[in-house]
C-alpha atoms as a PDB file:
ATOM      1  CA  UNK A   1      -4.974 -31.155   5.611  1.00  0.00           C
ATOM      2  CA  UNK A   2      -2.420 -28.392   5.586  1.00  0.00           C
ATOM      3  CA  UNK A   3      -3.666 -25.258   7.703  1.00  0.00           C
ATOM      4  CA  UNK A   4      -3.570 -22.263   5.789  1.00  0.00           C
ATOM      5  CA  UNK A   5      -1.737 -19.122   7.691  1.00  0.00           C
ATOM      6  CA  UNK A   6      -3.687 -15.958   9.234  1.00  0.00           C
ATOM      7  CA  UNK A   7      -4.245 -13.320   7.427  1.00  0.00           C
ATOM      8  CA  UNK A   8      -5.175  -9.624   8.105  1.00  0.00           C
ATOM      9  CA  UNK A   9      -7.117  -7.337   6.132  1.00  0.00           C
ATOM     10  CA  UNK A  10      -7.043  -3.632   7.231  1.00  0.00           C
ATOM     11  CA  UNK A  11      -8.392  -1.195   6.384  1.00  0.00           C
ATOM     12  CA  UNK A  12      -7.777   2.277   7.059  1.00  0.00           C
ATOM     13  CA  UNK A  13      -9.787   5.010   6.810  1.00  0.00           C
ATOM     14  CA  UNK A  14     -10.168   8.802   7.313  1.00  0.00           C
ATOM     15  CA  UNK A  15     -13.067  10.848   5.992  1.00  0.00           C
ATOM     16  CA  UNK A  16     -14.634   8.763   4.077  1.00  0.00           C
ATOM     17  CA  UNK A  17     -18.178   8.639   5.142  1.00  0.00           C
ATOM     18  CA  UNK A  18     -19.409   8.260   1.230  1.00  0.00           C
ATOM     19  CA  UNK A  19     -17.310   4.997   0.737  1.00  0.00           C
ATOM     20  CA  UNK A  20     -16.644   3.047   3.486  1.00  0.00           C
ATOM     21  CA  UNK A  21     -19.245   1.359   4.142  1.00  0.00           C
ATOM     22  CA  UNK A  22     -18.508  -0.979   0.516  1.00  0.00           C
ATOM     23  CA  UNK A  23     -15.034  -0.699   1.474  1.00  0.00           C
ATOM     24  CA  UNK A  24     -15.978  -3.139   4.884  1.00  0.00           C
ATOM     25  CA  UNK A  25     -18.324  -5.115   3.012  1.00  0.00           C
ATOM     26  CA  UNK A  26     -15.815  -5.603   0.488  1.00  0.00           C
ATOM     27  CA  UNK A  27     -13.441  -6.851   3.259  1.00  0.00           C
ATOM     28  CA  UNK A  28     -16.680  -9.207   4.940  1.00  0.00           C
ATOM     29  CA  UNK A  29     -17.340 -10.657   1.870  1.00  0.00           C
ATOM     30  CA  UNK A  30     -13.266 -12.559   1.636  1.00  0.00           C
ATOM     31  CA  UNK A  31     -13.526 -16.183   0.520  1.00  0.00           C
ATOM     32  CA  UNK A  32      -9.974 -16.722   2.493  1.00  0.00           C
ATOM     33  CA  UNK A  33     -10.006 -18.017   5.905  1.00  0.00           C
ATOM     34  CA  UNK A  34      -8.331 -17.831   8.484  1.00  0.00           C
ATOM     35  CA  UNK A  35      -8.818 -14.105   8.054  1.00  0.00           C
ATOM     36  CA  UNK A  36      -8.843 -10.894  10.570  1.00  0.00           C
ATOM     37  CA  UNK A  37     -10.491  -7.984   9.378  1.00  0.00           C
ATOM     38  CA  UNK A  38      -8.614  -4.610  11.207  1.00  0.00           C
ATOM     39  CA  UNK A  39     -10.975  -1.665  10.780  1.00  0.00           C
ATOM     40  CA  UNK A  40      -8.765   1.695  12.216  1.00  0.00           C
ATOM     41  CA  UNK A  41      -9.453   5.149  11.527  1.00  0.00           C
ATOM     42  CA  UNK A  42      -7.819   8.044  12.051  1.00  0.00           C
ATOM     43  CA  UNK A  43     -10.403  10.684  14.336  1.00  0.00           C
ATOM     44  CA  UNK A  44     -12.087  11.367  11.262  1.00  0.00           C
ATOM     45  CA  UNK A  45     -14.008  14.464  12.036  1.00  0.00           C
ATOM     46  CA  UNK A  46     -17.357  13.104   9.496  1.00  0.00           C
ATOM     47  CA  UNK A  47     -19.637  10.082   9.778  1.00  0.00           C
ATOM     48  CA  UNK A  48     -16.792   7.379   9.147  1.00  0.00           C
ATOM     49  CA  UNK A  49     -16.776   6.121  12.623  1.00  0.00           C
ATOM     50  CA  UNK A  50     -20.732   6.093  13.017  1.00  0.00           C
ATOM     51  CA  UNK A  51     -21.023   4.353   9.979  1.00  0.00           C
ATOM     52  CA  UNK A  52     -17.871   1.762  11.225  1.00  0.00           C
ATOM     53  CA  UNK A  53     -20.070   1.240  13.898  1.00  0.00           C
ATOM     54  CA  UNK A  54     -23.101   0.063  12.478  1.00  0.00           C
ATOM     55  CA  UNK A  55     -21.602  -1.936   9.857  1.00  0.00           C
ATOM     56  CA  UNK A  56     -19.553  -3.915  12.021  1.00  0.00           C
ATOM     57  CA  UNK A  57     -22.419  -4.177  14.775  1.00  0.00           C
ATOM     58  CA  UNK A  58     -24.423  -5.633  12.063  1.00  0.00           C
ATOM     59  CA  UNK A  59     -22.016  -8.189  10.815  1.00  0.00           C
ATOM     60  CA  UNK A  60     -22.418 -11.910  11.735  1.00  0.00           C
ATOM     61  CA  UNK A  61     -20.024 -13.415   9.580  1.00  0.00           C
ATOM     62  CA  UNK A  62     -16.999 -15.537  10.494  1.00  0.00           C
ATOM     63  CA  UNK A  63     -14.024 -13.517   9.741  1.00  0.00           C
ATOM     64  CA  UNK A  64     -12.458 -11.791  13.299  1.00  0.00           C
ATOM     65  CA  UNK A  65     -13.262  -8.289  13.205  1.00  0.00           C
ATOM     66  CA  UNK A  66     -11.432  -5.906  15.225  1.00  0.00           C
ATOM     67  CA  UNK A  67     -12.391  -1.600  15.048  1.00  0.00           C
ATOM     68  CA  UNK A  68      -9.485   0.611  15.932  1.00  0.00           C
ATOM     69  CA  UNK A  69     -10.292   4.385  16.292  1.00  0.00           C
ATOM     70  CA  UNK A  70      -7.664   6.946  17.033  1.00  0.00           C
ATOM     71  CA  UNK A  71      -8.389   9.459  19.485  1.00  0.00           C
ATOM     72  CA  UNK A  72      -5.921  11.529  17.870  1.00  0.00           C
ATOM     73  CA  UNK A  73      -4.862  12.189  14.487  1.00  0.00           C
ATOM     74  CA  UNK A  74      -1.965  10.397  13.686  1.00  0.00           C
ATOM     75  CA  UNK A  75      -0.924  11.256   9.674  1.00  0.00           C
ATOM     76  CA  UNK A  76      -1.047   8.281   6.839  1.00  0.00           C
ATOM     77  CA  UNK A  77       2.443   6.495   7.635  1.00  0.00           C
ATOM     78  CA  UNK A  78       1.771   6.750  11.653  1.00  0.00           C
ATOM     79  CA  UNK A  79      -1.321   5.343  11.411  1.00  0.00           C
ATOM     80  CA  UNK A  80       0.249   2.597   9.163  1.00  0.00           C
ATOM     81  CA  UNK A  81       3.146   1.846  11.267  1.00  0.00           C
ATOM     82  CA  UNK A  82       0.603   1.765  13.922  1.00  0.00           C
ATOM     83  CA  UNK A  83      -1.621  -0.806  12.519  1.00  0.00           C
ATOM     84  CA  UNK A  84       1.078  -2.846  10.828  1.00  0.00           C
ATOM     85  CA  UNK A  85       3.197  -3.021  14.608  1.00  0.00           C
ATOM     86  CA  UNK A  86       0.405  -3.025  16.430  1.00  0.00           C
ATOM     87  CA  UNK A  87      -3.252  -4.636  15.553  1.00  0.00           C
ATOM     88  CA  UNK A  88      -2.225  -7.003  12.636  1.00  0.00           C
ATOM     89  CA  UNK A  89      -1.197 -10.594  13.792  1.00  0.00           C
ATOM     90  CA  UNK A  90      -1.424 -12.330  10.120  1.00  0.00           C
ATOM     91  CA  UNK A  91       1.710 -14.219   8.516  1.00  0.00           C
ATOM     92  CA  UNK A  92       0.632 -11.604   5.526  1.00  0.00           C
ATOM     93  CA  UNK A  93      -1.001  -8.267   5.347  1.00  0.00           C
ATOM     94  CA  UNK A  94      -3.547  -6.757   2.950  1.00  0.00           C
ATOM     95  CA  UNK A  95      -4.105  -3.147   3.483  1.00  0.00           C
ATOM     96  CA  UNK A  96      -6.949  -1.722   2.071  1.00  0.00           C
ATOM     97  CA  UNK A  97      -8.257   2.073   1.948  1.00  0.00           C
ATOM     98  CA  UNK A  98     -11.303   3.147   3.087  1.00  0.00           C
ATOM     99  CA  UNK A  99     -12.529   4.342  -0.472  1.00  0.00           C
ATOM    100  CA  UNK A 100     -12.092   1.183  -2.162  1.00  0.00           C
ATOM    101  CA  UNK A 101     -13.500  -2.058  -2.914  1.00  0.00           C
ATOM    102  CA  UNK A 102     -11.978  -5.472  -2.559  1.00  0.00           C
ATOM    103  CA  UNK A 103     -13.101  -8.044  -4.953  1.00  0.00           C
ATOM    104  CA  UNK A 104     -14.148 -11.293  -2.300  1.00  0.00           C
ATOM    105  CA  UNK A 105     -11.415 -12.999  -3.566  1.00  0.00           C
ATOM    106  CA  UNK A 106      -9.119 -10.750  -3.137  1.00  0.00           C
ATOM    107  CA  UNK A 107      -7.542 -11.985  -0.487  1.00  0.00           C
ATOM    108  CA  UNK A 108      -7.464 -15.496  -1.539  1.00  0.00           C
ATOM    109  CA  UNK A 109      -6.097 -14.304  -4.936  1.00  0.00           C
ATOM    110  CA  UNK A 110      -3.352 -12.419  -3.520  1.00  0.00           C
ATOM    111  CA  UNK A 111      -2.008 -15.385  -1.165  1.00  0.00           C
ATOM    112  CA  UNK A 112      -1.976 -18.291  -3.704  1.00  0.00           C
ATOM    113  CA  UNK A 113       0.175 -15.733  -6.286  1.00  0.00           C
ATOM    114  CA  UNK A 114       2.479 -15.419  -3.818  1.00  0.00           C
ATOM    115  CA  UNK A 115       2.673 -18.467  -0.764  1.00  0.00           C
ATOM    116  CA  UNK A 116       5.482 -20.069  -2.955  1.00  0.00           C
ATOM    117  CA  UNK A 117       7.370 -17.135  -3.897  1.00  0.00           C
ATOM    118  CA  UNK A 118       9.417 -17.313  -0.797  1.00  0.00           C
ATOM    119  CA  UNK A 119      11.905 -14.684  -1.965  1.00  0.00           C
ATOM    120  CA  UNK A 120       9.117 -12.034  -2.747  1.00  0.00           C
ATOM    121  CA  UNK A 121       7.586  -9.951   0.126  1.00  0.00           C
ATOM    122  CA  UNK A 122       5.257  -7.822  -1.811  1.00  0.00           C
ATOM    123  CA  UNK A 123       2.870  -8.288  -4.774  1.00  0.00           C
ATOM    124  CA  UNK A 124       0.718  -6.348  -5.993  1.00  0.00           C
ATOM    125  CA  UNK A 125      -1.829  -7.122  -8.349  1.00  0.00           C
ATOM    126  CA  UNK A 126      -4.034  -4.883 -11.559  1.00  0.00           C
ATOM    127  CA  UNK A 127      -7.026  -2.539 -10.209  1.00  0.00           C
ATOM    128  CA  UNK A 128     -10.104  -1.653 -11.869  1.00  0.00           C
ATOM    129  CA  UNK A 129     -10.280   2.413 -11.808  1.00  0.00           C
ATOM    130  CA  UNK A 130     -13.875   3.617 -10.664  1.00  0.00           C
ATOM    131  CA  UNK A 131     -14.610   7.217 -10.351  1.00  0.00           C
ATOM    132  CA  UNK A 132     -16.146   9.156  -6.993  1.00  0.00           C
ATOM    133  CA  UNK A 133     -19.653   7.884  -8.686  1.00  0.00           C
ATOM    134  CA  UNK A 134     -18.760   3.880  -8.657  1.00  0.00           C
ATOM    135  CA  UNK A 135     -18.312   4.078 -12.783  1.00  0.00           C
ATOM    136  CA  UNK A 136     -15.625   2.886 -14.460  1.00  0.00           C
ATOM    137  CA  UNK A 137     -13.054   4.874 -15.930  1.00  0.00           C
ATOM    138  CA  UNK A 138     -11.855   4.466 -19.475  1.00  0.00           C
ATOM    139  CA  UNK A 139      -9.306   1.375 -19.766  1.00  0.00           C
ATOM    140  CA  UNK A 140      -5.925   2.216 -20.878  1.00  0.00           C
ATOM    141  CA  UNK A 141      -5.277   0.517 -24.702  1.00  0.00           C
ATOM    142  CA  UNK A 142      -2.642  -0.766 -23.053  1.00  0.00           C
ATOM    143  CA  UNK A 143      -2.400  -4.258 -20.896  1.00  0.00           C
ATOM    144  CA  UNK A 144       0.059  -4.360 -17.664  1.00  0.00           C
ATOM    145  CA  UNK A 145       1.710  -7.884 -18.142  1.00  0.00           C
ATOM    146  CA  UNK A 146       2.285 -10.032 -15.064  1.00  0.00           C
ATOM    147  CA  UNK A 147       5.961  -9.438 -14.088  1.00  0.00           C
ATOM    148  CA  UNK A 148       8.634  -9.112 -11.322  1.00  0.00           C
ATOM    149  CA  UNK A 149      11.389  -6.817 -10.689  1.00  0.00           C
ATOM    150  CA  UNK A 150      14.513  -6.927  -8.968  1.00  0.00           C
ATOM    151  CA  UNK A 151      17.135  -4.797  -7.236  1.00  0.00           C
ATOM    152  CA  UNK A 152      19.584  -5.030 -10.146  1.00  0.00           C
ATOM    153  CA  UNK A 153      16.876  -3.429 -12.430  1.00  0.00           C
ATOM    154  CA  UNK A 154      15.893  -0.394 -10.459  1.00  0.00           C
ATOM    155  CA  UNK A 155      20.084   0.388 -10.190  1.00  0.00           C
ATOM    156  CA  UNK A 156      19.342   0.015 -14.122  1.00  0.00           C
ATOM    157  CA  UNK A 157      16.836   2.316 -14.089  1.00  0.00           C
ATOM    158  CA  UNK A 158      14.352  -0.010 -15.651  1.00  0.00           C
ATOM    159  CA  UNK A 159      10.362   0.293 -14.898  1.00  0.00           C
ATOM    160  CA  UNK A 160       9.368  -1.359 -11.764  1.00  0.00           C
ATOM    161  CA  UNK A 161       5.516  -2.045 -12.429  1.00  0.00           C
ATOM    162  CA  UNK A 162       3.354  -1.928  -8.899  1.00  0.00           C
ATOM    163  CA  UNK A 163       0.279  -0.941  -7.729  1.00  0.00           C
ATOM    164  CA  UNK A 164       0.238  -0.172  -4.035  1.00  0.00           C
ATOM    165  CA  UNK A 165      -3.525  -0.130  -3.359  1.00  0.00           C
ATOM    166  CA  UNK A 166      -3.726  -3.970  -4.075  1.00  0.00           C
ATOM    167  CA  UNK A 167      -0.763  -4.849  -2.386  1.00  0.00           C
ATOM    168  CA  UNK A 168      -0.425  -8.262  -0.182  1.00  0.00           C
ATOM    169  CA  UNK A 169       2.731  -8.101   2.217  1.00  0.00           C
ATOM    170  CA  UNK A 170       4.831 -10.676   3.426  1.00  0.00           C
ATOM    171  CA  UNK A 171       5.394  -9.674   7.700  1.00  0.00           C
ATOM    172  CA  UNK A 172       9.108 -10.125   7.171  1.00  0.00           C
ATOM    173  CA  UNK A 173       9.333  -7.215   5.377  1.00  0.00           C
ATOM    174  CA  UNK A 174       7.976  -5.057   8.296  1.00  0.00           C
ATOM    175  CA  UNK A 175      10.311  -6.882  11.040  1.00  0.00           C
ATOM    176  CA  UNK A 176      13.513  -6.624   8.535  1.00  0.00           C
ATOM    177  CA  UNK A 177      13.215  -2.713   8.216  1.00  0.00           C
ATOM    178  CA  UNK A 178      11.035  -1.785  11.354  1.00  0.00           C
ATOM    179  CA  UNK A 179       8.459   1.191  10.814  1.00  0.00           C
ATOM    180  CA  UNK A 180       8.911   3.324   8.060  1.00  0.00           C
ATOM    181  CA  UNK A 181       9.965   7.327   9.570  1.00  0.00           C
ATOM    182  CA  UNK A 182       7.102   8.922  10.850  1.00  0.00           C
ATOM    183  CA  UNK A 183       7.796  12.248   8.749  1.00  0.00           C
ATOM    184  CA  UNK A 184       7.831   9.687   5.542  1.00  0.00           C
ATOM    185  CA  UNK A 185       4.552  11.369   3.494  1.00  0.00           C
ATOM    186  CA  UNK A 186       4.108   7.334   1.543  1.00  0.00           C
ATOM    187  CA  UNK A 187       4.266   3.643   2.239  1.00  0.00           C
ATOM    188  CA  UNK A 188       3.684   2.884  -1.103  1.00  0.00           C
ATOM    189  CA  UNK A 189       7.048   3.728  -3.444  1.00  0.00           C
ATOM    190  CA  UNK A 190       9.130   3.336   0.326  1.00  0.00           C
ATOM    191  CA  UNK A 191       7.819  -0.450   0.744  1.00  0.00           C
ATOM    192  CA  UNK A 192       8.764  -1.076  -3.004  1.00  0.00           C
ATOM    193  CA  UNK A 193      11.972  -0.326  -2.542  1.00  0.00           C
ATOM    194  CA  UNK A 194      12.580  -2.115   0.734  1.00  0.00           C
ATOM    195  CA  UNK A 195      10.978  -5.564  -1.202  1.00  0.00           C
ATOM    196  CA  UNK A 196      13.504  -4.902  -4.079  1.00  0.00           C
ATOM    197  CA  UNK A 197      16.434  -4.706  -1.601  1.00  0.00           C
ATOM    198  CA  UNK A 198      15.707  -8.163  -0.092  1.00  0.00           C
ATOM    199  CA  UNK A 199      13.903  -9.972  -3.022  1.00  0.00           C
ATOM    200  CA  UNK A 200      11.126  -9.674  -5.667  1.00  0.00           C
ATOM    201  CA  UNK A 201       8.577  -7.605  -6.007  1.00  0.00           C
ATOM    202  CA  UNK A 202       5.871  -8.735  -8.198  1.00  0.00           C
ATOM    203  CA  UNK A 203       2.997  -7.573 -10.227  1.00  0.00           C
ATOM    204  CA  UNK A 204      -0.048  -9.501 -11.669  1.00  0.00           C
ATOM    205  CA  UNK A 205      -2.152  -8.477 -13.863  1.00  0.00           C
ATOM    206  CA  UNK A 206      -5.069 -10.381 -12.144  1.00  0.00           C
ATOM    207  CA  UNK A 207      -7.400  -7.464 -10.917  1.00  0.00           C
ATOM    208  CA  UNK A 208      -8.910  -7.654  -7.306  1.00  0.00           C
ATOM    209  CA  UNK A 209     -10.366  -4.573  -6.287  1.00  0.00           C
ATOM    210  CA  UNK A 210     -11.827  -1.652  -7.619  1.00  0.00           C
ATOM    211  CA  UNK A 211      -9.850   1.561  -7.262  1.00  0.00           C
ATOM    212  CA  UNK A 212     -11.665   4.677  -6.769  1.00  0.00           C
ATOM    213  CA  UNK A 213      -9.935   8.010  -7.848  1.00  0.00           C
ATOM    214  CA  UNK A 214     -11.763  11.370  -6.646  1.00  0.00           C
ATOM    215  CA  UNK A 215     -10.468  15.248  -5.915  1.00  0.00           C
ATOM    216  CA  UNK A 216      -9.525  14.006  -2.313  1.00  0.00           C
ATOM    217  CA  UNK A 217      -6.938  11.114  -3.235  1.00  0.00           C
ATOM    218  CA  UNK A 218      -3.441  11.020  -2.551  1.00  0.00           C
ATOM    219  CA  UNK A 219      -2.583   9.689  -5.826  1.00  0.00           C
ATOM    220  CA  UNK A 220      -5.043  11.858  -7.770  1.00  0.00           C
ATOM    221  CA  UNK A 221      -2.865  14.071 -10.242  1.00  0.00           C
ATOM    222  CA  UNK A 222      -3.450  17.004  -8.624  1.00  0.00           C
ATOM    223  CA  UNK A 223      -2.024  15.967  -5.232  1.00  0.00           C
ATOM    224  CA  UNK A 224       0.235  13.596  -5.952  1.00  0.00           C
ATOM    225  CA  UNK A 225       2.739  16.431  -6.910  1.00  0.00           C
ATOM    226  CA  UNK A 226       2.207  17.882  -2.445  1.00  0.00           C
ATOM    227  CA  UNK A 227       3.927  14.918  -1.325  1.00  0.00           C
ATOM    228  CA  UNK A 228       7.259  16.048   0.335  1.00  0.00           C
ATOM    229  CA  UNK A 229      10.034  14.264  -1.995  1.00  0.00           C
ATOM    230  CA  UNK A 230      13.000  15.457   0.126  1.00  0.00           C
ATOM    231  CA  UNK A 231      11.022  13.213   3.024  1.00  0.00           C
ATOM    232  CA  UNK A 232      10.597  10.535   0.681  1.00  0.00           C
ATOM    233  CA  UNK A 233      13.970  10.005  -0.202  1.00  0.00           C
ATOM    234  CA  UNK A 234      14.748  10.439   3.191  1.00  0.00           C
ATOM    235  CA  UNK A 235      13.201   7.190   3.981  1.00  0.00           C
ATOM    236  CA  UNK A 236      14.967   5.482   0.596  1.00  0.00           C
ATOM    237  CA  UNK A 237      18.544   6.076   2.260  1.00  0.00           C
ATOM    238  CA  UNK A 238      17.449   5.190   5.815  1.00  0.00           C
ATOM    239  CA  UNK A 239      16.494   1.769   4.631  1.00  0.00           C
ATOM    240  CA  UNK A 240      19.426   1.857   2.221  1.00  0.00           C
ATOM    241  CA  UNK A 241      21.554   2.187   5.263  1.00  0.00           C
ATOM    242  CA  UNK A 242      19.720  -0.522   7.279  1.00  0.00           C
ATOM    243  CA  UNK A 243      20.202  -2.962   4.453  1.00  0.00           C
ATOM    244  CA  UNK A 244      23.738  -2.407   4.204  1.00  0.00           C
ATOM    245  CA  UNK A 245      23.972  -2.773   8.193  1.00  0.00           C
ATOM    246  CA  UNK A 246      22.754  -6.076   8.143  1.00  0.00           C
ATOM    247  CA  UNK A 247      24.740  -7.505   5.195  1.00  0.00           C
ATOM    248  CA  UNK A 248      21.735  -7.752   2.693  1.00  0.00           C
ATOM    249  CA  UNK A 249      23.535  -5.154   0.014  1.00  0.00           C
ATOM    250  CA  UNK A 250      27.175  -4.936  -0.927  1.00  0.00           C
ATOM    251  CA  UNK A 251      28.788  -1.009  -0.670  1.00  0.00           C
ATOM    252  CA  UNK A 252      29.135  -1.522  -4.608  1.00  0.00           C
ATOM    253  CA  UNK A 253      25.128  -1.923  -4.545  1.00  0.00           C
ATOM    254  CA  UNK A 254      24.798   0.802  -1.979  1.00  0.00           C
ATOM    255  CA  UNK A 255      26.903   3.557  -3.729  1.00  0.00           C
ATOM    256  CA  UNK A 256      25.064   2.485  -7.485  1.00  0.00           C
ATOM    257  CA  UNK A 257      21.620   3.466  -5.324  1.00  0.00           C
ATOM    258  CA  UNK A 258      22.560   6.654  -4.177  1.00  0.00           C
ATOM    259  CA  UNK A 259      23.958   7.938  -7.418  1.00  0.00           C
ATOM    260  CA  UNK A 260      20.233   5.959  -9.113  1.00  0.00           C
ATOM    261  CA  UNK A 261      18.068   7.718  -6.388  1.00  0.00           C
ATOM    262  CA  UNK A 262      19.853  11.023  -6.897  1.00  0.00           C
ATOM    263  CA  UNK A 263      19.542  11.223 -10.679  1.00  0.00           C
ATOM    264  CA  UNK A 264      15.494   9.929  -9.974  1.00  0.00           C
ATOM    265  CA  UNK A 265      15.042  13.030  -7.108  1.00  0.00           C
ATOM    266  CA  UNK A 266      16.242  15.809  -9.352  1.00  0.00           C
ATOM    267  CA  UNK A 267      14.487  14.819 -12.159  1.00  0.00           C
ATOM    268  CA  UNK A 268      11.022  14.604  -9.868  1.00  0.00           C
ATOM    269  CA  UNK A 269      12.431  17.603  -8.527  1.00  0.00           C
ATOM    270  CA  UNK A 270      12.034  19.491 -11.965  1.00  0.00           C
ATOM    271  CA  UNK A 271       8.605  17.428 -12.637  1.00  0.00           C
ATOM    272  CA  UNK A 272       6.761  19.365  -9.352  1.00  0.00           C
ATOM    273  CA  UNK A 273       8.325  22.521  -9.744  1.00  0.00           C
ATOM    274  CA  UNK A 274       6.155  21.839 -13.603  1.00  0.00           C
ATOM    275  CA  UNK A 275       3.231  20.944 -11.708  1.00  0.00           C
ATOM    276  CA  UNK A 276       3.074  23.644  -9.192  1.00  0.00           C
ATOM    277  CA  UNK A 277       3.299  25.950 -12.109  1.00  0.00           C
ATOM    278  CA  UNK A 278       0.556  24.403 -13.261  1.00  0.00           C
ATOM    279  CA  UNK A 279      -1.348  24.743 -10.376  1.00  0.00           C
ATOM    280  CA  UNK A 280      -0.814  28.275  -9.590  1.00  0.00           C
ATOM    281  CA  UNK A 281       0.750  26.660  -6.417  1.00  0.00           C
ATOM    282  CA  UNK A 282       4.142  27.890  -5.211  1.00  0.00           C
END
């Protein structure tokens, strides 16, 4: 019988006390084994951590379950990097947040899409959208296709279709590029670019968790726009650079990514200053 590899599940959390509790019984209830569950949060300042507590005191499962809590609040990508480098010992990483809820087989569905796709490093897979409530959110007309991208597309300027919140990573793609800056506002658009600059990313349209949108997400339309772009990009080059230092990109590649990402920051550029119109925001 061929042993399957570890795998961790974290989840990371910071005020949250309405959600994560289903968001760790989402994670108990993974069909896949050999699993560890990582359960970090960030010194929320509500009942997150009390309710951490008694969830995971109460469990008596056989997944390994392992409670980080920061005594100090370290920012989304810091606490990331931290549990990434740190706590998470699996061949392949599933990070969950603490306002969601994995589907059991998540987890399982995520590694057998992509055990054989040895040049791919992240996939991500379809959500279904809840609202603050639990109830679904009206479904797009419109079916996501399961599909993969490639550097030479982005350069292209083609549609890259992912979905960070479901994502399953492979570990190389941590140790190739290191942590991502600790000023960097996102893992989610800078980890799809570091997949497309050493392989595939791909999508499936296979959904495996429900994916909860309220006032207080990151990706909710109304604070999506806050993120700090110039920090973003920041990040882009930095790995742009590291790729090119280790022979993985040509300069011809290089040079076509920094004109790309420079056409893509100005017009995002224009899009916020839109928003924070908008918004009455300056």
């Amino acid at each position: 019988m061929i042993s399957k590899p570890l795998i961790s599940f974290c989840i990371l959390s910071y005020n949250q006390e309405k959600y994560i509790e289903e968001a760790i019984k989402g994670a108990f209830m993974q069909t896949y084994s050999p699993l560890e569950i990582i359960i970090s949060d960030d010194c929320s300042t509500d009942r997150t951590v009390e309710i951490i507590t008694k969830v995971v005191r109460d469990y008596k499962g056989e997944h390994v379950v392992k409670v980080n809590i920061n005594k100090q609040n370290k920012g989304f990508v810091p606490h990331f990097n931290y549990v990434i480098f740190n706590k998470a010992k699996g061949d392949f990483i599933v990070v969950a947040a603490g306002d969601d809820i994995s589907f059991s087989n998540r987890t399982e569905v995520s590694y057998d899409f992509i055990k054989d796709k040895k040049d791919t490093f992240i996939a991500d897979f379809e959500v279904q959208k809840i609202d603050a409530a639990g109830v679904e959110i009206k479904r797009s007309s419109s079916e996501r296709k399961t599909s993969y991208g490639e550097l030479k597309d982005f350069i292209r300027g083609e549609k890259i279709i992912s979905s960070g919140c479901s994502r399953i990573y492979r570990r190389e793609l941590f140790e190739i590029f290191r942590p991502l800056n600790n000023d960097c506002p996102t893992e989610d658009s800078t980890s799809v670019l570091r997949a497309l600059l050493i392989g595939r990313l791909w999508f499936s349209n296979t959904k495996v968790l429900q994916y909860r949108i309220h006032e207080s997400s990151i990706s909710a339309p109304n604070n999506i726009f806050k993120l700090k772009l110039n920090l973003i990009f920041k990040q882009y080059f930095h790995d742009i650079y590291r790729a090119r230092s280790i022979k993985i990109i040509s300069y011809n590649q290089m040079f076509k990514l920094f004109y790309r990402l420079s056409r893509v920051y100005y017009k995002r550029v224009r899009k916020n200053i839109r928003l924070r119109k908008k918004n009455n925001l300056r």
